[in-house]
C-alpha atoms as a PDB file:
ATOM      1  CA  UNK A   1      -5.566  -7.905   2.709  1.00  0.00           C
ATOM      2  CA  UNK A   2      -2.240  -7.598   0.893  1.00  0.00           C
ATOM      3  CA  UNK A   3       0.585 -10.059   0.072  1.00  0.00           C
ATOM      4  CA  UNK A   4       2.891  -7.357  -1.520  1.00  0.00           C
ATOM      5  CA  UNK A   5       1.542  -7.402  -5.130  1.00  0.00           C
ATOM      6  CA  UNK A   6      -0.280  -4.448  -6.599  1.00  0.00           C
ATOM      7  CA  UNK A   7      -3.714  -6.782  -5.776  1.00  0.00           C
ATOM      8  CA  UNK A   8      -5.993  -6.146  -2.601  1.00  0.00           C
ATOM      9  CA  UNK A   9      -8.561  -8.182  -1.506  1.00  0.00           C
ATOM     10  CA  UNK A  10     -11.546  -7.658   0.373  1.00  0.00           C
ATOM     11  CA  UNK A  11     -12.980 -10.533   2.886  1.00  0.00           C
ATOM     12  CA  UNK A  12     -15.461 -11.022   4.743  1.00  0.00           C
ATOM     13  CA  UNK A  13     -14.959 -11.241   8.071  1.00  0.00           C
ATOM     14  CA  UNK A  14     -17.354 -13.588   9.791  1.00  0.00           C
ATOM     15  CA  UNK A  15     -15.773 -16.188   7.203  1.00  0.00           C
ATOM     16  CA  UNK A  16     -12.759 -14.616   5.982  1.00  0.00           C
ATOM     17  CA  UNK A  17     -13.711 -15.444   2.162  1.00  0.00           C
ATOM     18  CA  UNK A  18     -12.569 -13.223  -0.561  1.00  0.00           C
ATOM     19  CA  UNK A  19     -15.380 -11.131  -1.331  1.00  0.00           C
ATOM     20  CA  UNK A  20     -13.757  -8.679  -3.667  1.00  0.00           C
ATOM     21  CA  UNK A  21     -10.295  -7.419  -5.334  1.00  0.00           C
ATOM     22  CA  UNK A  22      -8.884  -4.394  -6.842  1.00  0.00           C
ATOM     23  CA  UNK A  23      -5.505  -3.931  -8.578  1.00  0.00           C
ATOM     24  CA  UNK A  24      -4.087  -0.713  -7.160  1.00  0.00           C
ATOM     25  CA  UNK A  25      -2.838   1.930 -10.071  1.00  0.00           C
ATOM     26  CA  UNK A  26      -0.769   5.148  -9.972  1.00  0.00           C
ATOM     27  CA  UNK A  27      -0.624   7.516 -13.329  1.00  0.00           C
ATOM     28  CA  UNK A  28       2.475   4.995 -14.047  1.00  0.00           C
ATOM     29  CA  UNK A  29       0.834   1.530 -13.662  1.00  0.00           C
ATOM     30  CA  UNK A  30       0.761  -0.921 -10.971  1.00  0.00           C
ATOM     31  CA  UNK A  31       2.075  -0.676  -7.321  1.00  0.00           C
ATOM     32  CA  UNK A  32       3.686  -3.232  -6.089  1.00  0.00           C
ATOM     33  CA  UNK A  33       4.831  -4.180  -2.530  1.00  0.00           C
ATOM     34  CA  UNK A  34       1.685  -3.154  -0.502  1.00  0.00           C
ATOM     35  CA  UNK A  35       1.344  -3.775   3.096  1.00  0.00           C
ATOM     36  CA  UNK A  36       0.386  -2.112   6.872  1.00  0.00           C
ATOM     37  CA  UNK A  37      -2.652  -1.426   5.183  1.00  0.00           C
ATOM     38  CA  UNK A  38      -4.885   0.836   7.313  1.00  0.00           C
ATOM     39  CA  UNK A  39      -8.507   2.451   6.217  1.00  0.00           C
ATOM     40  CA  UNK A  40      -9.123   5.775   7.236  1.00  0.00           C
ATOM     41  CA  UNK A  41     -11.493   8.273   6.347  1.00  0.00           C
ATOM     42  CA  UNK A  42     -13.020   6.613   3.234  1.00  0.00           C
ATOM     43  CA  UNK A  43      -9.561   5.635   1.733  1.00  0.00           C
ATOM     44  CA  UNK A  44      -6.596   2.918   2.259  1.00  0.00           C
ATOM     45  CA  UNK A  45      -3.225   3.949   3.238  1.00  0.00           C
ATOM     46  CA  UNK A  46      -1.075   1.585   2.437  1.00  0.00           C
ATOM     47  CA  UNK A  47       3.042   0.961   2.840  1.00  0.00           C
ATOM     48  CA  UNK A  48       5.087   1.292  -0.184  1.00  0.00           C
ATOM     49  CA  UNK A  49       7.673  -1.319   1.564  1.00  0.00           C
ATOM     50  CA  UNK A  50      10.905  -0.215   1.281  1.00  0.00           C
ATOM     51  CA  UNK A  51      10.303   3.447   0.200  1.00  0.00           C
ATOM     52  CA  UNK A  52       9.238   6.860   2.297  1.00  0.00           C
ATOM     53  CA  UNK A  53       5.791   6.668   1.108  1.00  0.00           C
ATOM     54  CA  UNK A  54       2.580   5.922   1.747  1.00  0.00           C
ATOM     55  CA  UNK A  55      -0.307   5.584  -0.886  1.00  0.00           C
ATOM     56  CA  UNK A  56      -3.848   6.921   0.102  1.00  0.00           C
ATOM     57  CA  UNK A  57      -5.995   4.076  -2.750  1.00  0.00           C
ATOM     58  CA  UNK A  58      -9.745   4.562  -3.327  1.00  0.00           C
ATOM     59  CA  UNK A  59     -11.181   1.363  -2.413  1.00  0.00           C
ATOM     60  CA  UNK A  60     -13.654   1.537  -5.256  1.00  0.00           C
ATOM     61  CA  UNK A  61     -11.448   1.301  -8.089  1.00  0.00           C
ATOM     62  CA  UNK A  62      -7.879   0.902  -6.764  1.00  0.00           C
ATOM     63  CA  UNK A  63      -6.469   4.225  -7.885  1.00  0.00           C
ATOM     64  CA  UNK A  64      -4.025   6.077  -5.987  1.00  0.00           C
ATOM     65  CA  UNK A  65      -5.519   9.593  -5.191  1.00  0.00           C
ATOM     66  CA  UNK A  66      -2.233  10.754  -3.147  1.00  0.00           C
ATOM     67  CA  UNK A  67       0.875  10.256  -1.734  1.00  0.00           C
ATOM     68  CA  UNK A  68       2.224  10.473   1.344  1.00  0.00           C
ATOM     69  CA  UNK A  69       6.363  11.211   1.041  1.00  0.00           C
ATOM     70  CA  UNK A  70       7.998  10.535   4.401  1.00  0.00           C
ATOM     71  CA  UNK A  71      11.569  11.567   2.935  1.00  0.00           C
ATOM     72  CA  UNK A  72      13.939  12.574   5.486  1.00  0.00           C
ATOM     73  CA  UNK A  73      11.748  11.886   8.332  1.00  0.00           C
ATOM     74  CA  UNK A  74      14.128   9.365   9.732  1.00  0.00           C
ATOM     75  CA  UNK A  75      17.916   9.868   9.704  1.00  0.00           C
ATOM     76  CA  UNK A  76      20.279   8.466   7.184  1.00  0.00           C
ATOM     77  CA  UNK A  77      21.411   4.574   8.463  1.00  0.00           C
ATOM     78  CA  UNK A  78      24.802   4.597   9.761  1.00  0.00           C
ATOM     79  CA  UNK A  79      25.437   1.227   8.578  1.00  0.00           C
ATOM     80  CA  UNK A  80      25.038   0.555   4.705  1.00  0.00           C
ATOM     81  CA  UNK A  81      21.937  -1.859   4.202  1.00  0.00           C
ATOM     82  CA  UNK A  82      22.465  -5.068   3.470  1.00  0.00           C
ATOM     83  CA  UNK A  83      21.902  -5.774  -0.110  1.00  0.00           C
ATOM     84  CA  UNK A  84      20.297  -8.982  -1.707  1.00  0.00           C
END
């Protein structure tokens, strides 16, 4: 489970209690705004929200061991984002 920190937690799912947590790392430090978190293979993929990529995170330790970089896969908006 995610709520967009760096933090993801591991329940269980007969109960749905937190039965473990990592803190996900890159070679620059925490990454923040996880979600769509999918496990595939041995490895989470997770959402970098906002951005055009996707993290592959070793559930063991929380490192990232790749990156997936979606730039230019969709076209450029036609109308400016909003900002906040």
């Amino acid at each position: 489970m995610s709520d967009g920190s760096s933090a993801l937690r591991f329940l269980d799912p007969a109960t749905l209690k937190e039965i473990g947590r990592i803190t996900v790392r890159a070679e620059t430090g925490p990454v923040e705004r996880l979600n769509e978190l999918e496990y595939v293979k041995g490895g989470i993929f997770a959402n970098v929200w906002q951005t055009e990529r996707i993290a592959r995170i070793s559930p063991k330790d929380g490192r990232v061991t790749g990156w997936i970089d979606l730039s230019g896969l969709l076209p450029p908006p036609s109308v400016p984002a909003p900002t906040c």
